[in-house]
Protein backbone atom coordinates (compact mmCIF):
# COMPACT_ATOMS: atom_id res chain seq x y z
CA UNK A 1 47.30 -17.00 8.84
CA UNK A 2 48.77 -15.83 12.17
CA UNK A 3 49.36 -13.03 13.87
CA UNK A 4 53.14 -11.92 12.86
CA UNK A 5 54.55 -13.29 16.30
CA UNK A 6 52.96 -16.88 15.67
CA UNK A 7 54.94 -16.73 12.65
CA UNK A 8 58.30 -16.10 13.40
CA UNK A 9 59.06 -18.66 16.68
CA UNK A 10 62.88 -17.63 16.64
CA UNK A 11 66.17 -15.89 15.24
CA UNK A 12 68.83 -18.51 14.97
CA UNK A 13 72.49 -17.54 16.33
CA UNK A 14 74.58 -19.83 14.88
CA UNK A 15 78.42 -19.47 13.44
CA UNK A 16 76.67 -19.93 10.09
CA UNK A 17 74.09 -17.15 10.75
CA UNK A 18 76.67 -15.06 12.10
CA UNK A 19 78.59 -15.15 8.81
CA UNK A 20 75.27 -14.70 6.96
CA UNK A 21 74.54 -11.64 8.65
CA UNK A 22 77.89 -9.81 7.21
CA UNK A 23 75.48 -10.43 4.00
CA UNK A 24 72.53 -8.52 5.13
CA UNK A 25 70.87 -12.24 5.49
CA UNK A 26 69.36 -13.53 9.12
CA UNK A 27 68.11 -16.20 9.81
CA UNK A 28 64.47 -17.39 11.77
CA UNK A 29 62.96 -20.24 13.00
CA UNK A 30 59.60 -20.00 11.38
CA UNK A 31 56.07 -21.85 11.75
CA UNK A 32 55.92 -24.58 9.31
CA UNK A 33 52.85 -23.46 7.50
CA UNK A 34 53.90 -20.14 7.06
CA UNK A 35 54.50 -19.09 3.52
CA UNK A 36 57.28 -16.49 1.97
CA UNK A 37 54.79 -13.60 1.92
CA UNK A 38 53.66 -14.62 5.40
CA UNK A 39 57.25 -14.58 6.68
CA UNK A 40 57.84 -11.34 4.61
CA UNK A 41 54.97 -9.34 6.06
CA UNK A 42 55.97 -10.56 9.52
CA UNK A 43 59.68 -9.80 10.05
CA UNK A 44 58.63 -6.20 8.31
CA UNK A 45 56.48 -5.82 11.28
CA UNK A 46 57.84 -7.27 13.60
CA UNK A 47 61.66 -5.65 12.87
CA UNK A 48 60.21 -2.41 11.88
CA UNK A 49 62.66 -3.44 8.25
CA UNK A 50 61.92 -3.56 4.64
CA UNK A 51 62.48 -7.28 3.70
CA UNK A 52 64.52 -7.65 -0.47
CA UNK A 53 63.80 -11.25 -0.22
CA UNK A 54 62.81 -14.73 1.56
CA UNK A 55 64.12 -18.24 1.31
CA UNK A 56 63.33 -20.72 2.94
CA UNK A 57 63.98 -24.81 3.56
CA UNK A 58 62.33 -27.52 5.95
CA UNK A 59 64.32 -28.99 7.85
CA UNK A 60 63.36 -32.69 8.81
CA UNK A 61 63.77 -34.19 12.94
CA UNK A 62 66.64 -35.94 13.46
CA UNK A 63 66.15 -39.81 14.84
CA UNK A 64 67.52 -39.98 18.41
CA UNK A 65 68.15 -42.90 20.84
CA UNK A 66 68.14 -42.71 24.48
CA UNK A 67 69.26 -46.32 25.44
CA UNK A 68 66.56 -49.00 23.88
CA UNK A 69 64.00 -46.05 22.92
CA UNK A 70 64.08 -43.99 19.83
CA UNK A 71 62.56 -41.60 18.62
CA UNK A 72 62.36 -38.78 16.13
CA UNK A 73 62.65 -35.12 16.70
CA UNK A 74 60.40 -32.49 15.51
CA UNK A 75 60.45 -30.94 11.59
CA UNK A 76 60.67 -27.19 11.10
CA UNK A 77 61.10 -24.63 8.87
CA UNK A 78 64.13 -22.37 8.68
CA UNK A 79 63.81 -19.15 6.59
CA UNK A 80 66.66 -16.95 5.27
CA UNK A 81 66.09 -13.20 5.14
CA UNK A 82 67.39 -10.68 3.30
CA UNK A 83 67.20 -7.22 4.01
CA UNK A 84 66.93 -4.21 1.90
CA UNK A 85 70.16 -2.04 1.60
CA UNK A 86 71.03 0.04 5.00
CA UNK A 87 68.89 -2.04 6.88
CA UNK A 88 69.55 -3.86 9.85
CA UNK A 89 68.06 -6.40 12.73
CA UNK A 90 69.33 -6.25 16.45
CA UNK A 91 68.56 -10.43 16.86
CA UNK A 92 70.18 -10.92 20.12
CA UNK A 93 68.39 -7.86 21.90
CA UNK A 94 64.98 -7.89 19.70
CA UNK A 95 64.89 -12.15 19.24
């Protein structure tokens, strides 16, 4: 598809993801027509990791208002990675 930095768009640093990543599991903001073995193959190269496993949900735009004007924001695609034992990702330097 892409290149592996079209793919991932962003890690997310949330108090969620922070709890996740006790687990060995971050989290990324990915491009909505990437796949699992897409998203595999690019946080391995990007990260420099060996990826155990990939999930991953949509996540659909919120409607929002602004006075007499609405409108909807923007789906995306949030994917969960796990990491392989020992391994680990520096997301707020390297993100």
């Amino acid at each position: 598809m892409k290149n592996a930095y079209h793919v991932i768009r962003r890690a997310l640093l949330t108090e969620k993801s922070n709890a996740l990543r006790e687990r060995n599991i971050y989290v990324f903001e990915v491009d909505r027509r990437a796949d699992k073995p897409e998203i595999k193959r690019a946080v391995e190269t990007v990260f420099k990791v060996k990826v155990a496993d990939v999930r991953t949900l949509s996540v659909q735009g919120k409607v929002k208002r602004l006075g007499r004007f609405s409108g909807k924001r923007a789906d995306w695609k949030k994917a969960m990675v796990t990491l392989a034992e020992g391994q680990t990702i520096d997301v707020v330097t390297q993100g």
